[in-house]
C-alpha atoms as a PDB file:
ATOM      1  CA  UNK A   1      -3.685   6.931  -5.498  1.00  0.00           C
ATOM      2  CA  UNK A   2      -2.399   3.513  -5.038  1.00  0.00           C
ATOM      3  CA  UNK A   3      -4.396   0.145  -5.912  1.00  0.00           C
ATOM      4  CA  UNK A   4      -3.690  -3.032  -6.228  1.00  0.00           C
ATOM      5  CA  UNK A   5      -4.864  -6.882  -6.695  1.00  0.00           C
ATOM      6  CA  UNK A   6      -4.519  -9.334  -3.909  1.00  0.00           C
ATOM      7  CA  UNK A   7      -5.268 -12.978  -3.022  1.00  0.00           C
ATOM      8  CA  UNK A   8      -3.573 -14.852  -0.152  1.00  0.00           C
ATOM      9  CA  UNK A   9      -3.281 -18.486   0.980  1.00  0.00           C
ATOM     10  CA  UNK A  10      -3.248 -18.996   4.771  1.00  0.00           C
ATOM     11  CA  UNK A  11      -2.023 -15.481   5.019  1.00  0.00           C
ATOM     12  CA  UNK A  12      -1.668 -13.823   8.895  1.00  0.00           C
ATOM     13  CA  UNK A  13      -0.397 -10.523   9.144  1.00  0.00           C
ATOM     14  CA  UNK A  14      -0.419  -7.410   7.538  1.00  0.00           C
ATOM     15  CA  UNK A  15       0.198  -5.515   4.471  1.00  0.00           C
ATOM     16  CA  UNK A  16       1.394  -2.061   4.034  1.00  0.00           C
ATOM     17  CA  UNK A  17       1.554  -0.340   0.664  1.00  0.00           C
ATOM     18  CA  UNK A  18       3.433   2.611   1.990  1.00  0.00           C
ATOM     19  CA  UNK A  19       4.995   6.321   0.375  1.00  0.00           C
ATOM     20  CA  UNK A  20       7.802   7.603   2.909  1.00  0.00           C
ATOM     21  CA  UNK A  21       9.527  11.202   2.500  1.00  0.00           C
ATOM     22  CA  UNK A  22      13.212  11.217   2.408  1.00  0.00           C
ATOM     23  CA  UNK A  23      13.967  11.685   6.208  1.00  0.00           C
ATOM     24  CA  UNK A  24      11.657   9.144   7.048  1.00  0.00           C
ATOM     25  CA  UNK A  25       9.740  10.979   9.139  1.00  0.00           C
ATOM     26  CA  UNK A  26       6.594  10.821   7.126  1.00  0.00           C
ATOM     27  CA  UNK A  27       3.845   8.309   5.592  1.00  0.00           C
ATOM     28  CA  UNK A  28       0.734   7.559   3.814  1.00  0.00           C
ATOM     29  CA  UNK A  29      -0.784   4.918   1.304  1.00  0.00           C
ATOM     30  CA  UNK A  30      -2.680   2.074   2.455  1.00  0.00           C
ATOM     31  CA  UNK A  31      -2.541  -0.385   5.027  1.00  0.00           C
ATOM     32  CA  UNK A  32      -4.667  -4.004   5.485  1.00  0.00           C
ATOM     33  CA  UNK A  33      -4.980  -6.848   7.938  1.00  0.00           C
ATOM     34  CA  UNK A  34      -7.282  -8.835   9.571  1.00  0.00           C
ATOM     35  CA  UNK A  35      -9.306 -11.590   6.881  1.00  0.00           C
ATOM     36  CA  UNK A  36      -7.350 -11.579   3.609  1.00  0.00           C
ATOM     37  CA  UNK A  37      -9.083 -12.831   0.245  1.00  0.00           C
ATOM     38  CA  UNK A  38      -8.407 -16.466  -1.602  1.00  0.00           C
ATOM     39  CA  UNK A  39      -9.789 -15.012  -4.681  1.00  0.00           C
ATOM     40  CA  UNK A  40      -8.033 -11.996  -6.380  1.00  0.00           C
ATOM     41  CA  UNK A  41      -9.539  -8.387  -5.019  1.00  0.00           C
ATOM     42  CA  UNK A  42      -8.887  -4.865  -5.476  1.00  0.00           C
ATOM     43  CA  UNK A  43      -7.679  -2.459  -3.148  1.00  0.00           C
ATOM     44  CA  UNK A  44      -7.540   1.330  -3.668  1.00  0.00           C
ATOM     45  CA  UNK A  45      -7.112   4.207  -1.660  1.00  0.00           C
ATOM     46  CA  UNK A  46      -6.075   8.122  -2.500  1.00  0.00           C
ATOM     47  CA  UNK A  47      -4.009   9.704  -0.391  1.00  0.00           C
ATOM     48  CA  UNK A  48      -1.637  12.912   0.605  1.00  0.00           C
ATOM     49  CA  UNK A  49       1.949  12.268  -0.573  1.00  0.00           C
ATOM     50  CA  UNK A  50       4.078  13.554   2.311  1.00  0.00           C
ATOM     51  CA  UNK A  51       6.472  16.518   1.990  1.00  0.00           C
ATOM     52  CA  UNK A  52       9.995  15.406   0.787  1.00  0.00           C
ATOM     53  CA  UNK A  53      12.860  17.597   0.018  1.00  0.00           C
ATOM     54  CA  UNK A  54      15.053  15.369  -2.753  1.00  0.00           C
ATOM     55  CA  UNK A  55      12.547  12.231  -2.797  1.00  0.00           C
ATOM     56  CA  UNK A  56      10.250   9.826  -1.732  1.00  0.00           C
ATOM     57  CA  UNK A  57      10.361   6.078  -1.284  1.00  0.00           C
ATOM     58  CA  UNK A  58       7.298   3.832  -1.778  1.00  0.00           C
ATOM     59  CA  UNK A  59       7.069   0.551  -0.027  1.00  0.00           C
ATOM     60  CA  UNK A  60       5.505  -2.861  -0.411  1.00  0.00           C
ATOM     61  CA  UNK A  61       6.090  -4.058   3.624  1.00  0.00           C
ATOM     62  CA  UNK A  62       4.332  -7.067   4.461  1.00  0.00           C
ATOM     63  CA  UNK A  63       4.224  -8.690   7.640  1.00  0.00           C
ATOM     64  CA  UNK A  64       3.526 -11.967   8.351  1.00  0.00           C
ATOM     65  CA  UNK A  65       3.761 -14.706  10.444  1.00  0.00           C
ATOM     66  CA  UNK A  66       2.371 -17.649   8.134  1.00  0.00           C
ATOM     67  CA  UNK A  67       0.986 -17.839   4.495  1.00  0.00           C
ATOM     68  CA  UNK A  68       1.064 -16.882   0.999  1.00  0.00           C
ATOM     69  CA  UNK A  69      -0.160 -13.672  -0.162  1.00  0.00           C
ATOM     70  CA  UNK A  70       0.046 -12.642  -3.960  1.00  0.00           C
ATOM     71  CA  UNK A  71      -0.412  -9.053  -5.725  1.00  0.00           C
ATOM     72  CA  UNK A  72      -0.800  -7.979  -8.898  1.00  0.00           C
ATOM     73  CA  UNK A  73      -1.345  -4.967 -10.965  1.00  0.00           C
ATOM     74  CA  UNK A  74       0.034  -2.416  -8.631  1.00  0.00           C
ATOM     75  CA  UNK A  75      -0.232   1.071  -9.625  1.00  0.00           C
ATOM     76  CA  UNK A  76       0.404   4.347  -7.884  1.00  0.00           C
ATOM     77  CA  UNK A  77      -0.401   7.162  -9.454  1.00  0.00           C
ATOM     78  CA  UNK A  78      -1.280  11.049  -9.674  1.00  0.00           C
ATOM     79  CA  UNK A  79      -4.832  11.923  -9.218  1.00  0.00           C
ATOM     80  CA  UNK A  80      -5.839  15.771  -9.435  1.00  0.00           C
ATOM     81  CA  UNK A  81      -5.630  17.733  -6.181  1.00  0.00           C
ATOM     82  CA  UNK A  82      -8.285  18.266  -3.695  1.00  0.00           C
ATOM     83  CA  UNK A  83      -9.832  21.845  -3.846  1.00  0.00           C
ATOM     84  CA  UNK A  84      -9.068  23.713  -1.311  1.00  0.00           C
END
């Protein structure tokens, strides 16, 4: 799962919160654009880590063509597996 806080200040673009396996191939975790907040807000999503075979990079890749944007509080972490 990965969550985090965000507030923005004439922000446009987008924001990618992003695990990648080692051959960079593969990736999940969270991705936003469109309005962003001026006040701080929480984001969260759960999602599959993709198959690596040494290790797995995760990424903070923002995009943007104007603004400010902030975070705070960001957390990934292990949640228990889906049943199958």
């Amino acid at each position: 799962q990965v969550s985090f806080k965000c507030r923005t200040k004439g922000f446009r673009g987008n924001i990618r919160l992003i695990a990648i396996n080692d051959g960079w191939q593969k990736g999940a975790g969270l991705s936003i654009g469109g309005r962003f907040p001026a006040d701080w807000k929480e984001y969260k999503k759960v999602f599959v880590m993709p198959e690596f075979k040494k290790d797995a990079r995760f990424l903070i890749w923002v995009t943007a063509t104007q603004g400010v944007a902030e975070f705070a509080d960001i957390k990934l972490e292990a949640v228990e597996e889906a049943a199958k």
